[in-house]
PDB file of N, CA and C in Angstrom:
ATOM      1  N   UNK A   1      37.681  -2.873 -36.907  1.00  0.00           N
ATOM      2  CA  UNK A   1      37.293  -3.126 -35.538  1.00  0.00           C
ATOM      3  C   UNK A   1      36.445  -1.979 -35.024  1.00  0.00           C
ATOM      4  N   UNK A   2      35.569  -2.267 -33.910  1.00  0.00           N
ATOM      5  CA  UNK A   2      34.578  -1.440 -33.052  1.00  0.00           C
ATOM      6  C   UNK A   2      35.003  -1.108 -32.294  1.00  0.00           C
ATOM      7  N   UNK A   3      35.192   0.126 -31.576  1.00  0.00           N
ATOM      8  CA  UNK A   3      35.736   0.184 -30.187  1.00  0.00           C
ATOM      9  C   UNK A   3      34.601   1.024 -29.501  1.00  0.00           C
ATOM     10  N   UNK A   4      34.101   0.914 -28.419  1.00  0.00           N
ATOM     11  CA  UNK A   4      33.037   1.298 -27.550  1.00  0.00           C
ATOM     12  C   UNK A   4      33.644   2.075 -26.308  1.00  0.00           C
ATOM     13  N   UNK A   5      33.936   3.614 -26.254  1.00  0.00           N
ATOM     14  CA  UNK A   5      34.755   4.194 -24.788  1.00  0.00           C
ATOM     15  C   UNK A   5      33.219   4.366 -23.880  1.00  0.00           C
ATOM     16  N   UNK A   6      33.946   4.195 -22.657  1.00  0.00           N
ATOM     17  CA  UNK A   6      32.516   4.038 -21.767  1.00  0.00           C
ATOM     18  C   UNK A   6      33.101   5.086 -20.509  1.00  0.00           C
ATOM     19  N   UNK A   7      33.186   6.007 -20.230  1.00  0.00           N
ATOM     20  CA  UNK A   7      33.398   6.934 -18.932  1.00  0.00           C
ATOM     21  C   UNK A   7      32.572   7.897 -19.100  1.00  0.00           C
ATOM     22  N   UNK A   8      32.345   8.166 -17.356  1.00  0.00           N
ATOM     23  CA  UNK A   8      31.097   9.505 -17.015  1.00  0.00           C
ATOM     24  C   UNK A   8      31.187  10.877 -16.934  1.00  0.00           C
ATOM     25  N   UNK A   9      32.630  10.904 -17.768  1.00  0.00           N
ATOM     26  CA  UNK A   9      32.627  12.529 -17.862  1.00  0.00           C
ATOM     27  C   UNK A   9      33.186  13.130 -19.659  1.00  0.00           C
ATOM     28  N   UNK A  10      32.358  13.323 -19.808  1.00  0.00           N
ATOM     29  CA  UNK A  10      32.627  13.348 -21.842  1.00  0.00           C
ATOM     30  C   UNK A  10      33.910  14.119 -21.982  1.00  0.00           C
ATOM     31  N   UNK A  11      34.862  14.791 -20.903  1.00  0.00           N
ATOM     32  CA  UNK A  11      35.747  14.965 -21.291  1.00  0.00           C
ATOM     33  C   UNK A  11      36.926  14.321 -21.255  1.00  0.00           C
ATOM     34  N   UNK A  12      36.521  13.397 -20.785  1.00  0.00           N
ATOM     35  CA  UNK A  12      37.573  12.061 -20.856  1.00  0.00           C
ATOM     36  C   UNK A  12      37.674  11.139 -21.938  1.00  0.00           C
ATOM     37  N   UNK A  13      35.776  10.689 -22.308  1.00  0.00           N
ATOM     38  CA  UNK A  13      35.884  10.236 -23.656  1.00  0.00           C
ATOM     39  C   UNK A  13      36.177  10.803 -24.539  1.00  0.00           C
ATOM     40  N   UNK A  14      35.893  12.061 -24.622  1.00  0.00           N
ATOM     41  CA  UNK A  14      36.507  12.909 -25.780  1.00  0.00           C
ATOM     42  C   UNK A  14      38.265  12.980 -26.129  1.00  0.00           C
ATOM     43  N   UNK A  15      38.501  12.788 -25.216  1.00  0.00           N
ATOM     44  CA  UNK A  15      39.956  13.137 -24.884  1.00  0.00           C
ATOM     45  C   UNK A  15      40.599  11.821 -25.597  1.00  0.00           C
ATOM     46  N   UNK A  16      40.243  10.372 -25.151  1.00  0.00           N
ATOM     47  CA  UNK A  16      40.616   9.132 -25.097  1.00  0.00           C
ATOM     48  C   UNK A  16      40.458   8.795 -26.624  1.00  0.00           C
ATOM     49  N   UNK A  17      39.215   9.555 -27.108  1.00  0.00           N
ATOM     50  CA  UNK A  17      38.794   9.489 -28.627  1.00  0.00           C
ATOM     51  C   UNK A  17      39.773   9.911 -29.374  1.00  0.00           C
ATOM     52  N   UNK A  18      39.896  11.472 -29.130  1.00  0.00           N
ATOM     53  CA  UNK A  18      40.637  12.080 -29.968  1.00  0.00           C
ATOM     54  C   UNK A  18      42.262  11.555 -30.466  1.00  0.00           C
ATOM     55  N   UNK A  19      42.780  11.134 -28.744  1.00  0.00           N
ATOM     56  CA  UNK A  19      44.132  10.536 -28.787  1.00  0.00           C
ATOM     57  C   UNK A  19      44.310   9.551 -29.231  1.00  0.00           C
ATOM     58  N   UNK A  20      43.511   8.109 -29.908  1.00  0.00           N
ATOM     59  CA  UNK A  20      43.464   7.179 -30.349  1.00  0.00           C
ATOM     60  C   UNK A  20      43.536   7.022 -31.605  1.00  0.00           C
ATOM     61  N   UNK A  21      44.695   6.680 -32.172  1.00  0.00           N
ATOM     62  CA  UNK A  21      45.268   6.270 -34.129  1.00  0.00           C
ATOM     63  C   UNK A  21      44.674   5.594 -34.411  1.00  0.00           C
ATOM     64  N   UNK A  22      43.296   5.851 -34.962  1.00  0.00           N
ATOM     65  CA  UNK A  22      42.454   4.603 -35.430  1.00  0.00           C
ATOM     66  C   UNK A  22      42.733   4.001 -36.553  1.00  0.00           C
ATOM     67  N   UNK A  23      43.497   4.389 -37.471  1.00  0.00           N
ATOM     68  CA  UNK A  23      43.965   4.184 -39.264  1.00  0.00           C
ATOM     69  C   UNK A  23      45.196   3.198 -38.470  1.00  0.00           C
ATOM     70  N   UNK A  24      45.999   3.060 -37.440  1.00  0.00           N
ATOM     71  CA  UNK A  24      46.900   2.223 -37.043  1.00  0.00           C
ATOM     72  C   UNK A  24      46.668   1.153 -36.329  1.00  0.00           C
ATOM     73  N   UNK A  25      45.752   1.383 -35.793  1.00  0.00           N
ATOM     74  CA  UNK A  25      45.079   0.232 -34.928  1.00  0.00           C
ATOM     75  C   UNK A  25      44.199  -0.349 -35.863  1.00  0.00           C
ATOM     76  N   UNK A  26      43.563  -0.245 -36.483  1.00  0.00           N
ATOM     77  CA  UNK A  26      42.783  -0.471 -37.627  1.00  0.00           C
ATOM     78  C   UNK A  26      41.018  -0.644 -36.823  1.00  0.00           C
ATOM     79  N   UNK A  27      41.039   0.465 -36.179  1.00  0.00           N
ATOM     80  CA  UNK A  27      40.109   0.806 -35.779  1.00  0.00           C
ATOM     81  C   UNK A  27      38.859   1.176 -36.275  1.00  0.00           C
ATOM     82  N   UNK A  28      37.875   0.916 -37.164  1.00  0.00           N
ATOM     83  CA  UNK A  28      36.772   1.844 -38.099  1.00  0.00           C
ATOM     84  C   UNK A  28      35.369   2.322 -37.458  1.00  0.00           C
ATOM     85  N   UNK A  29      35.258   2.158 -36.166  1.00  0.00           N
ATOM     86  CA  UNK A  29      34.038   3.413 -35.646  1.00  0.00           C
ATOM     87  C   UNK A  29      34.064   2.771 -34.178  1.00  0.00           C
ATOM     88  N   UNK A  30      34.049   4.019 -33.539  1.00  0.00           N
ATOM     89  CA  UNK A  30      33.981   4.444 -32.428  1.00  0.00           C
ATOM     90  C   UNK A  30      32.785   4.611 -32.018  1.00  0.00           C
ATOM     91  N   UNK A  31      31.860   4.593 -30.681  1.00  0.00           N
ATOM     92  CA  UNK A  31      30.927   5.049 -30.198  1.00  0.00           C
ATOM     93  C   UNK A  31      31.367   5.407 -28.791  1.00  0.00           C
ATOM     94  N   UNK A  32      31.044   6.345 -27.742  1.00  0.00           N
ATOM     95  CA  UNK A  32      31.173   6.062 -26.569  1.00  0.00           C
ATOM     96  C   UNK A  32      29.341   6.137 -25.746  1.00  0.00           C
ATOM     97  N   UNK A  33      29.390   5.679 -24.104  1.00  0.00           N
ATOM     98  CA  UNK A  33      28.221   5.445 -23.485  1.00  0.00           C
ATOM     99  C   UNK A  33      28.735   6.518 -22.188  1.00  0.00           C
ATOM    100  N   UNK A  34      27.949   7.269 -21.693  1.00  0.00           N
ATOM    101  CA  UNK A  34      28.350   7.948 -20.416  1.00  0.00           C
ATOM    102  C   UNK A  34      28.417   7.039 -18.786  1.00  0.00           C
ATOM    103  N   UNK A  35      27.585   5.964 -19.053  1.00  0.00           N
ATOM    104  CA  UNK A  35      27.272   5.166 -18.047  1.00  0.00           C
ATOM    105  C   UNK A  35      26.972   4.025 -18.361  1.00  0.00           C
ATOM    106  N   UNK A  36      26.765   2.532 -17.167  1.00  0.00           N
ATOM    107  CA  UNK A  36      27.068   1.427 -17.505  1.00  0.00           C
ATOM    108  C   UNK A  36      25.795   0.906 -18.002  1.00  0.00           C
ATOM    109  N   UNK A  37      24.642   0.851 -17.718  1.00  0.00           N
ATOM    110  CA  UNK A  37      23.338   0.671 -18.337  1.00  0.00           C
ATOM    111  C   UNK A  37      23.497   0.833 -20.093  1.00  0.00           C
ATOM    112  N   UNK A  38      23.451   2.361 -20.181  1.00  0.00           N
ATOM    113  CA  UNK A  38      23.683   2.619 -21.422  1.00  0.00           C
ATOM    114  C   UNK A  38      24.920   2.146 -22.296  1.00  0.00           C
ATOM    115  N   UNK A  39      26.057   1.598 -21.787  1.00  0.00           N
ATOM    116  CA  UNK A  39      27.187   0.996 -22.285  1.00  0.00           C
ATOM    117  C   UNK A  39      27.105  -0.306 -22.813  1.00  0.00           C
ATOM    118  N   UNK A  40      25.797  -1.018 -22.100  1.00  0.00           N
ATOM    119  CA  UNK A  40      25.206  -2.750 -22.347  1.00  0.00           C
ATOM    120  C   UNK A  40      24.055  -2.230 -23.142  1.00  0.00           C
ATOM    121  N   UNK A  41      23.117  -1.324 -23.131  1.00  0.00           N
ATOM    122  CA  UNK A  41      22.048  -1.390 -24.402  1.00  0.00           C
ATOM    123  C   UNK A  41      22.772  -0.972 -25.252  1.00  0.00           C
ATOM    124  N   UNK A  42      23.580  -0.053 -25.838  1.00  0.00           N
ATOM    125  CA  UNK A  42      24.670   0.101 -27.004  1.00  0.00           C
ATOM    126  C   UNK A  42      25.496  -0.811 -27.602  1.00  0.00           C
ATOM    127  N   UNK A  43      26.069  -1.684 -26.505  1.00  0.00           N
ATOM    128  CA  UNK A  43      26.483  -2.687 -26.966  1.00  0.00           C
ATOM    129  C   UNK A  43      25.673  -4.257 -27.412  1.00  0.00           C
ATOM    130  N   UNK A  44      24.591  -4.133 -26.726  1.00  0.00           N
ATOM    131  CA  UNK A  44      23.938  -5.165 -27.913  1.00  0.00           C
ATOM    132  C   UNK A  44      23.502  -5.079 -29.257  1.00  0.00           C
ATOM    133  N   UNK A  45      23.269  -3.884 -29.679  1.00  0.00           N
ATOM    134  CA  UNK A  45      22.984  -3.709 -31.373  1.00  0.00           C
ATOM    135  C   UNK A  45      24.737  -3.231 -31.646  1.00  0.00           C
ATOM    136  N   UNK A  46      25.226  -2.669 -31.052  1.00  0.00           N
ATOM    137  CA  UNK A  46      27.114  -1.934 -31.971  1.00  0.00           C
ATOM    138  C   UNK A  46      27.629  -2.904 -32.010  1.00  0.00           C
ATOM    139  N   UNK A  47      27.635  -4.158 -30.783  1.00  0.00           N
ATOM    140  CA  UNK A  47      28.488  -5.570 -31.431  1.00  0.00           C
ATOM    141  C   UNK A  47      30.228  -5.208 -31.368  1.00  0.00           C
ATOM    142  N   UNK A  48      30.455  -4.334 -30.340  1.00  0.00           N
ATOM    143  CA  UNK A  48      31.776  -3.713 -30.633  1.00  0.00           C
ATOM    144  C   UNK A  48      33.005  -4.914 -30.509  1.00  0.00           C
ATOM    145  N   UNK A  49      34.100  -4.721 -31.187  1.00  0.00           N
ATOM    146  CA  UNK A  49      35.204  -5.508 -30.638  1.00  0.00           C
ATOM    147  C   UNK A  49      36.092  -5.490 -29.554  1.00  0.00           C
ATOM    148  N   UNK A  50      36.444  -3.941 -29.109  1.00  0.00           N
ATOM    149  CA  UNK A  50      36.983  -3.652 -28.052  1.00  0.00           C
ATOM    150  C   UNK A  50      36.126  -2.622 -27.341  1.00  0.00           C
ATOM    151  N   UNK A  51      36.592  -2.988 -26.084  1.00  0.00           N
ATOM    152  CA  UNK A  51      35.570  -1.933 -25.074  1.00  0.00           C
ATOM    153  C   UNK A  51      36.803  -1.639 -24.085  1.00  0.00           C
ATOM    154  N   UNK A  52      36.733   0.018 -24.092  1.00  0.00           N
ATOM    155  CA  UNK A  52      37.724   0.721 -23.233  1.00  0.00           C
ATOM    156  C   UNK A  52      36.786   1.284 -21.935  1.00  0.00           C
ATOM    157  N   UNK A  53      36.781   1.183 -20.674  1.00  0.00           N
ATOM    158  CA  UNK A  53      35.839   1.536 -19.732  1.00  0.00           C
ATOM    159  C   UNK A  53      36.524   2.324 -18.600  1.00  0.00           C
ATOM    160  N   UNK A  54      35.971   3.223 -18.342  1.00  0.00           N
ATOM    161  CA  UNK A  54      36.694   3.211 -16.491  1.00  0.00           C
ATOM    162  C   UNK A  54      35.700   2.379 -15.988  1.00  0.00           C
ATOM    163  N   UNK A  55      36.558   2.005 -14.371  1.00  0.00           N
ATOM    164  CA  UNK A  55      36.117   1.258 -13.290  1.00  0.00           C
ATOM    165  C   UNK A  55      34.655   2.032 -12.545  1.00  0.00           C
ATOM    166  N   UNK A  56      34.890   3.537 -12.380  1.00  0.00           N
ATOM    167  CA  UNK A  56      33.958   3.808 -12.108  1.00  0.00           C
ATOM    168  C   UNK A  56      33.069   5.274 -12.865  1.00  0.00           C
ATOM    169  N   UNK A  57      31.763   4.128 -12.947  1.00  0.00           N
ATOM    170  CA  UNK A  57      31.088   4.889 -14.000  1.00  0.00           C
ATOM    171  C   UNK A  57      29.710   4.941 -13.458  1.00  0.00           C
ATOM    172  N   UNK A  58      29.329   5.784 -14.054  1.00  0.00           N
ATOM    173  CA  UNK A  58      27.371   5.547 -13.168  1.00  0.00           C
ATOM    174  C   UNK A  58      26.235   4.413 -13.576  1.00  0.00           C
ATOM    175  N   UNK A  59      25.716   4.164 -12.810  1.00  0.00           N
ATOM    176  CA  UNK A  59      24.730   2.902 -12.915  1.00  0.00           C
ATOM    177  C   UNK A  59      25.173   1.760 -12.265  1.00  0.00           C
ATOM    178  N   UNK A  60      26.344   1.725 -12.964  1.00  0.00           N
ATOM    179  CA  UNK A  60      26.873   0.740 -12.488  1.00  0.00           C
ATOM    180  C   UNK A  60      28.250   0.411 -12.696  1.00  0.00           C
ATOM    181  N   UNK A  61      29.165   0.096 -11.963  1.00  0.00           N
ATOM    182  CA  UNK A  61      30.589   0.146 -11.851  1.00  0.00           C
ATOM    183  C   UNK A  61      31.024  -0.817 -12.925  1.00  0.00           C
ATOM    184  N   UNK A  62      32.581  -0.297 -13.598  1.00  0.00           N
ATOM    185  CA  UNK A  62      33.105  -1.342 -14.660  1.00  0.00           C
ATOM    186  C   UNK A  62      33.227  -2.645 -14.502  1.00  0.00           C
ATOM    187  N   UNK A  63      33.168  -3.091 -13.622  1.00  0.00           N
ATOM    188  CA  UNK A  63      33.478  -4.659 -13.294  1.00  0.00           C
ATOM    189  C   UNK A  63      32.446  -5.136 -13.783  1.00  0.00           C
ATOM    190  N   UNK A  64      30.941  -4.913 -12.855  1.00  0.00           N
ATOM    191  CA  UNK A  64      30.098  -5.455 -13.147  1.00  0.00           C
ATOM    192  C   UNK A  64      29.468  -5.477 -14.672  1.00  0.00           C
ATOM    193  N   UNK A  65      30.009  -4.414 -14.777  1.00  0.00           N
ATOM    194  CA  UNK A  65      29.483  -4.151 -16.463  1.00  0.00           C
ATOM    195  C   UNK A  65      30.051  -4.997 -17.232  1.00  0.00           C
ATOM    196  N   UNK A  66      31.469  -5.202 -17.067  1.00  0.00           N
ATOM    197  CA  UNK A  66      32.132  -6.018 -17.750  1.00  0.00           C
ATOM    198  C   UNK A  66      31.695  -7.312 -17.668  1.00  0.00           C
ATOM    199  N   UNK A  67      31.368  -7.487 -16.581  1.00  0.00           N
ATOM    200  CA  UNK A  67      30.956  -9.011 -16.670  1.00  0.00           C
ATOM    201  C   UNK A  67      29.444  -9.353 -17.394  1.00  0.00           C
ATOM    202  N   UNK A  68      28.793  -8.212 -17.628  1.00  0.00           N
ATOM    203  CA  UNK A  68      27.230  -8.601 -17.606  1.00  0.00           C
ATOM    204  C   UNK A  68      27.711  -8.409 -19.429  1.00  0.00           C
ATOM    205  N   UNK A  69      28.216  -7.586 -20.058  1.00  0.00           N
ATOM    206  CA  UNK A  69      28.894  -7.260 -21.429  1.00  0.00           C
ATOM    207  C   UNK A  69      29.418  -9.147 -21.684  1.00  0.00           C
ATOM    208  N   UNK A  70      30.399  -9.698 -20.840  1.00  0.00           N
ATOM    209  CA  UNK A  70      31.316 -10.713 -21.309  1.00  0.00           C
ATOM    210  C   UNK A  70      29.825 -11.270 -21.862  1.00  0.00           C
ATOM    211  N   UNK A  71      28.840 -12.304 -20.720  1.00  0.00           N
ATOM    212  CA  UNK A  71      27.679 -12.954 -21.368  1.00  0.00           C
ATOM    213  C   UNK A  71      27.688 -12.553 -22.202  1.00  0.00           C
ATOM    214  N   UNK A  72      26.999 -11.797 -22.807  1.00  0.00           N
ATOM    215  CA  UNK A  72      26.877 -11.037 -23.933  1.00  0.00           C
ATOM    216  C   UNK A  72      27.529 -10.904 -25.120  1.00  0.00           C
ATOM    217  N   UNK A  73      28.309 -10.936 -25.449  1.00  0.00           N
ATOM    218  CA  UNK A  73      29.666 -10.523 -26.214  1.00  0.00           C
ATOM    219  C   UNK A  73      31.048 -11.308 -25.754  1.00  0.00           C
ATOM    220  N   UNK A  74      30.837 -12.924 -25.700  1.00  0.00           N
ATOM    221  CA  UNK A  74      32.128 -13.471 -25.069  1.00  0.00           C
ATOM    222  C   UNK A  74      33.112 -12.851 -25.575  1.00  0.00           C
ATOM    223  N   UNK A  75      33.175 -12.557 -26.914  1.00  0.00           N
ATOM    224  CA  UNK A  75      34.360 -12.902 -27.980  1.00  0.00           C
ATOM    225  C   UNK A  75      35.112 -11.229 -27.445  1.00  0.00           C
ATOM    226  N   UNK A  76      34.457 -10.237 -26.880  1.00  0.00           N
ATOM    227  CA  UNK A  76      34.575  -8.906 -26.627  1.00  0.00           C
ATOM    228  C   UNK A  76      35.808  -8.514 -25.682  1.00  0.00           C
ATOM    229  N   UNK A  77      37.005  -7.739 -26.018  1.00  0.00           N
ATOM    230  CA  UNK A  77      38.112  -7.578 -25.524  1.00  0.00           C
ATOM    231  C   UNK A  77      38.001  -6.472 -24.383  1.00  0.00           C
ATOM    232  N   UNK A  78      37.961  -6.134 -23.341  1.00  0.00           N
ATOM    233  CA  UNK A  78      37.217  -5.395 -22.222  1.00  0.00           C
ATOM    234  C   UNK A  78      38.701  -4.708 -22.053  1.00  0.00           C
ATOM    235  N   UNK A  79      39.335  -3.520 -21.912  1.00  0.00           N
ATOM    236  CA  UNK A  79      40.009  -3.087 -21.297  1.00  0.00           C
ATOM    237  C   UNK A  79      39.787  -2.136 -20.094  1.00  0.00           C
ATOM    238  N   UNK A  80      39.701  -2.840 -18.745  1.00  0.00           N
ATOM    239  CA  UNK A  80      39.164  -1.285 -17.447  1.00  0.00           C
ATOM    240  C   UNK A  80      40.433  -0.796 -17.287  1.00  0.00           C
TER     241      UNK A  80
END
């Protein structure tokens, strides 16, 4: 699985990264986006399976992102 972390302060993604058992979850690559623009052009070529987001992020807030991502990626598991 893909997982895509999306928050605007890299020490959160870093943090969220690091703490995450990817060999248990059966997780195999990670990317994160600092903001919501860049979280939807990443995610149209990464194709991720899960997307971990905060609500508020720059460009544009998690909701909306999430929703403009769902089009996109129905099959895509969104956790805000």
């Amino acid at each position: 699985m893909k997982l895509l972390v999306i928050d605007g302060e890299i020490i959160s993604r870093e943090g969220i990264i690091r703490n995450i058992n990817n060999r248990d979850l059966g997780i195999t690559e990670i990317r994160q986006a600092d903001d919501g623009m860049h979280a939807l052009l990443l995610a149209s070529t990464y194709q991720p399976d899960i997307v971990l987001s905060d609500v508020r992020i720059p460009s544009m807030d998690g909701i909306e992102m999430a929703y403009k991502l769902r089009e996109e990626i129905p099959e895509v598991k969104i956790i805000l």
